[in-house]
Protein backbone atom coordinates (compact mmCIF):
# COMPACT_ATOMS: atom_id res chain seq x y z
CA UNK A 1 -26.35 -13.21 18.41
CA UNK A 2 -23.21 -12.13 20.22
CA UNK A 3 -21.23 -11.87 16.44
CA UNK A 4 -24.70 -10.11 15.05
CA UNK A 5 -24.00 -7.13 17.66
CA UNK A 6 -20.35 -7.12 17.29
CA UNK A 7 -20.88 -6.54 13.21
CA UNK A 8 -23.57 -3.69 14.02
CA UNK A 9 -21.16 -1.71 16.26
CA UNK A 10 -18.17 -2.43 14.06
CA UNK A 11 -19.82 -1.13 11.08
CA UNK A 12 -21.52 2.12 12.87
CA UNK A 13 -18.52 3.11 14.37
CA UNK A 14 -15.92 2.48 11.21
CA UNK A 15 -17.89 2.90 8.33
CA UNK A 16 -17.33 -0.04 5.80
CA UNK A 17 -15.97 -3.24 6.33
CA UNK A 18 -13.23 -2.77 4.77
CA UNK A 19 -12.58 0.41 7.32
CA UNK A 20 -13.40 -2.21 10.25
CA UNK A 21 -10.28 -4.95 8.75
CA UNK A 22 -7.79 -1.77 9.13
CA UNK A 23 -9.24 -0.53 12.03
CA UNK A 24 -6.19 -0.48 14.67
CA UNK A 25 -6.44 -3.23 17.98
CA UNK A 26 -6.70 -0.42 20.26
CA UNK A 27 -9.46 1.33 18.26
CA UNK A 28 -11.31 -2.52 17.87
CA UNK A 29 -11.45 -3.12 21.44
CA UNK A 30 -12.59 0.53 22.12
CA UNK A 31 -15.53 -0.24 20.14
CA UNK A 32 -15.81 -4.00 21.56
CA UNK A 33 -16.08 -2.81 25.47
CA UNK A 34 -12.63 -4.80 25.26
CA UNK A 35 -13.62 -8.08 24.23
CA UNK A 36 -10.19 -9.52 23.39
CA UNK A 37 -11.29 -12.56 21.64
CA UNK A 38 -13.34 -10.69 19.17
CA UNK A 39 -10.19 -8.11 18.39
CA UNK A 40 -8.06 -11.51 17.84
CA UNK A 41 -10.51 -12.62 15.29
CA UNK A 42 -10.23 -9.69 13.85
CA UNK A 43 -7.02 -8.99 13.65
CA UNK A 44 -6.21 -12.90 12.69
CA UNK A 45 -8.65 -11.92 9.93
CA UNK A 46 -7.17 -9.14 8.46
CA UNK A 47 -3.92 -10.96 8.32
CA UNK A 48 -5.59 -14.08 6.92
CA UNK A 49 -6.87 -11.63 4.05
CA UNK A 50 -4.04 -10.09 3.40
CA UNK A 51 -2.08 -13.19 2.45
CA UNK A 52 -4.74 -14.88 0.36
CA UNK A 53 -4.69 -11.57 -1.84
CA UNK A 54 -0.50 -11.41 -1.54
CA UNK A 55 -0.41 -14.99 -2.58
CA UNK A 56 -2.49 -14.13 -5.89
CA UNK A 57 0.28 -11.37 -6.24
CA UNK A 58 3.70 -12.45 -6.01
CA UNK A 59 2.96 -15.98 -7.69
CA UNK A 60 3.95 -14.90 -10.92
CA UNK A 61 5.53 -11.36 -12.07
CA UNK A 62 4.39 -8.34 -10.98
CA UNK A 63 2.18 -6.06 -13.26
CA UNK A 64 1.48 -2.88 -11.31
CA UNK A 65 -2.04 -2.12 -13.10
CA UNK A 66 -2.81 -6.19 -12.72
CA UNK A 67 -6.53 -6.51 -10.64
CA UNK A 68 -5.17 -8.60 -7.96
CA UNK A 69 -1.95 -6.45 -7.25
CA UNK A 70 -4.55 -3.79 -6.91
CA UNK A 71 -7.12 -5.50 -4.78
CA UNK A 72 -4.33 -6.74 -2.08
CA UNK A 73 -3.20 -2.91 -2.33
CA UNK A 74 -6.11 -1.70 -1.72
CA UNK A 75 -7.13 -3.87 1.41
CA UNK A 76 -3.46 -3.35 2.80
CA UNK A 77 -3.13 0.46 2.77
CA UNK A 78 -6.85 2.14 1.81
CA UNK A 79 -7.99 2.97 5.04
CA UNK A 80 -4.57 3.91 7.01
CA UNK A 81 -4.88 7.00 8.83
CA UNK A 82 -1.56 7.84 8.05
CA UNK A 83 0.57 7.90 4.20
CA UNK A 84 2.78 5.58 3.72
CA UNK A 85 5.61 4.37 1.10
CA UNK A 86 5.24 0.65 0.13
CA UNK A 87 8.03 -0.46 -2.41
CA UNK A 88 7.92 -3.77 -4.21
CA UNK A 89 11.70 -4.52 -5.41
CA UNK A 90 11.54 -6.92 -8.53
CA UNK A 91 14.00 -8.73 -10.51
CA UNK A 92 14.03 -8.31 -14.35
CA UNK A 93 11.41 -11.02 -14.85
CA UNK A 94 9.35 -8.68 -12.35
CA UNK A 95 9.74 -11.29 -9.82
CA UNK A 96 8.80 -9.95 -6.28
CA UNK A 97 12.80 -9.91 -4.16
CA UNK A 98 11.19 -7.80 -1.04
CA UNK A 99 7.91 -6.07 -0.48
CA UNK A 100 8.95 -2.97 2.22
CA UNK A 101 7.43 0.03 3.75
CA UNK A 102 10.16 2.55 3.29
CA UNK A 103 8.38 5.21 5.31
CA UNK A 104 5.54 6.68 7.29
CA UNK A 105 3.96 10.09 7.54
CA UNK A 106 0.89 11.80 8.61
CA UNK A 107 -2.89 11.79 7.12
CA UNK A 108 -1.62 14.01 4.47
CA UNK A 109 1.55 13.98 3.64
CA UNK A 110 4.84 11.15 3.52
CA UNK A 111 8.62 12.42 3.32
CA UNK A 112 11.29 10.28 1.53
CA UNK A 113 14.20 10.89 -0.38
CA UNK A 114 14.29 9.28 -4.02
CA UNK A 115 17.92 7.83 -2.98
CA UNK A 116 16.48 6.22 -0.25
CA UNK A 117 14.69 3.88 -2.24
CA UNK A 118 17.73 3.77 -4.93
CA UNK A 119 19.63 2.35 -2.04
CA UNK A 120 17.72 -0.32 -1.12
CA UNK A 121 17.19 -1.59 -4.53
CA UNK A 122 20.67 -1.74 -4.77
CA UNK A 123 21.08 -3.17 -1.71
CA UNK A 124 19.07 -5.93 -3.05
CA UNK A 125 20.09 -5.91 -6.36
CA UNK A 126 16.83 -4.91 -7.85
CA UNK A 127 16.31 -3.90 -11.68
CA UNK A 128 13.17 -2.41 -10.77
CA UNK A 129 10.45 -0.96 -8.53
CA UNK A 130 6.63 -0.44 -7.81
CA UNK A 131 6.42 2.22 -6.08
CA UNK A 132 2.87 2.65 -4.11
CA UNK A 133 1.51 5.09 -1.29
CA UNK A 134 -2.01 5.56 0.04
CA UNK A 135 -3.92 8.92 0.39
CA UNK A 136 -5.94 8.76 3.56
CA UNK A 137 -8.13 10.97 2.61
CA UNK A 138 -9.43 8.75 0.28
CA UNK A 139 -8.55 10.56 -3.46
CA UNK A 140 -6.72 9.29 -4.83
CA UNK A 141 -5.47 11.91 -7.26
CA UNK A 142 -1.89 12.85 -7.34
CA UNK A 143 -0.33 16.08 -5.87
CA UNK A 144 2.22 18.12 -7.30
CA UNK A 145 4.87 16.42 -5.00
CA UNK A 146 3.49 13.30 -6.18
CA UNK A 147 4.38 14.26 -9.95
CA UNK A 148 7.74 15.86 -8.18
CA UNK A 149 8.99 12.81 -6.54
CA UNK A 150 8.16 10.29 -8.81
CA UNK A 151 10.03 12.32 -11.57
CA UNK A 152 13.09 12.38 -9.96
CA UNK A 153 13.50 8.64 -8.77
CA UNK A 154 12.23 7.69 -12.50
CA UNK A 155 15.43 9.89 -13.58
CA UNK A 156 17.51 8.51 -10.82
CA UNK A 157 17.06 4.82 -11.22
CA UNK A 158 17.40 5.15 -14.83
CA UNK A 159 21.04 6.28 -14.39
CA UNK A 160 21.45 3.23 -12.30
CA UNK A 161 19.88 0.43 -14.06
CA UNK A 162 16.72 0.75 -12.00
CA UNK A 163 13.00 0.71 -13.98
CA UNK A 164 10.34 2.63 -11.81
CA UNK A 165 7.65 0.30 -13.43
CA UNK A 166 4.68 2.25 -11.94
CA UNK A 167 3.98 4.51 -8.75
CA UNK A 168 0.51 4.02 -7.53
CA UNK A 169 -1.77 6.08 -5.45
CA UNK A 170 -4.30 3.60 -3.31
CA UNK A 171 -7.07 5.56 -1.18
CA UNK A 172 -10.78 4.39 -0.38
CA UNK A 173 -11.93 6.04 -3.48
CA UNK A 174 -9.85 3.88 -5.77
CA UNK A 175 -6.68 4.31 -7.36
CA UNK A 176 -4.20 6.50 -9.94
CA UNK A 177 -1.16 5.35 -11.95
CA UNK A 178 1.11 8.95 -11.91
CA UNK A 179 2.80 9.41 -15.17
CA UNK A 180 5.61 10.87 -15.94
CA UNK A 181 6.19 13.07 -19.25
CA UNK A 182 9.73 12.53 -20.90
CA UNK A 183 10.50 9.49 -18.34
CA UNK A 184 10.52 6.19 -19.28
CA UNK A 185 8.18 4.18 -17.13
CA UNK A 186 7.47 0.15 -17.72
């Protein structure tokens, strides 16, 4: 009965379920009068999650618009409560090299430079990127900075060599592919 109760006060004070997986070990225990066992199985959960739906990802190449890329994005990034810059380096088979955050923001807005990610790809000798980021308020449609930024490291990597192959917008409400007029994306 104990895990029956736990599930009913998860769920009224998060949401979803999938808003309960995200939810932060502070916020879990908060809700669980502290029980640290139950925020372990939680957290051990999430995690567990997470690398089942990586697995499915990075076993073969990369595909940005490919279901299970966009399931494990989803359940990794569309309930943060703050944006974020996830960049998936790939070879040019669109083999995964790295999966990195590259930065952090607030619950409405991420700052990054377009070399920034230009110099890590170089760094690992990337031929391409997938660029995602999460909108926490859960639309996902793109804003004018969006468009902005994603323009400009689409021109800069294609003086280097390196193929933005998509740039992704995850939220709770689903997801967007941002496309860029006059720039060649994958």
């Amino acid at each position: 009965m104990l895990a029956a109760s736990w599930a009913d006060q998860l769920i009224a004070a998060f949401g979803s379920v999938g808003a309960v997986l995200a939810g932060s070990a502070q916020r879990l225990r908060a809700v669980l009068d502290g029980d640290e066992r139950a925020v372990a199985l939680l957290v051990a959960q999430r995690r567990t999650i997470l690398w089942v739906l990586r697995e499915r990802v990075v076993r073969r190449p990369i595909i940005a618009t490919r279901h299970d890329l966009i399931r494990y994005l989803h359940h990794r990034m569309a309930h943060d409560g703050e944006e974020s810059i996830r960049v998936f380096f790939v070879n040019g088979r669109r083999e995964l090299l790295a999966e990195e955050v590259l930065a952090h923001g607030g619950p409405d807005a991420v700052a990054i430079e377009p070399r920034r990610v230009i110099v890590r790809a170089l760094e690992l000798a990337a031929t391409g990127i997938v660029l995602i980021h999460n909108h926490p308020s859960g639309d996902p449609s793109p804003s004018i900075a969006d468009r902005r930024f994603t323009r400009r490291l689409a021109l800069a990597g294609d003086c280097l060599g390196i193929r933005l192959h998509d740039h992704l917008i995850v939220a709770r409400d689903g997801y967007q592919r941002i496309e860029v007029v006059g720039v060649p994306l994958a």
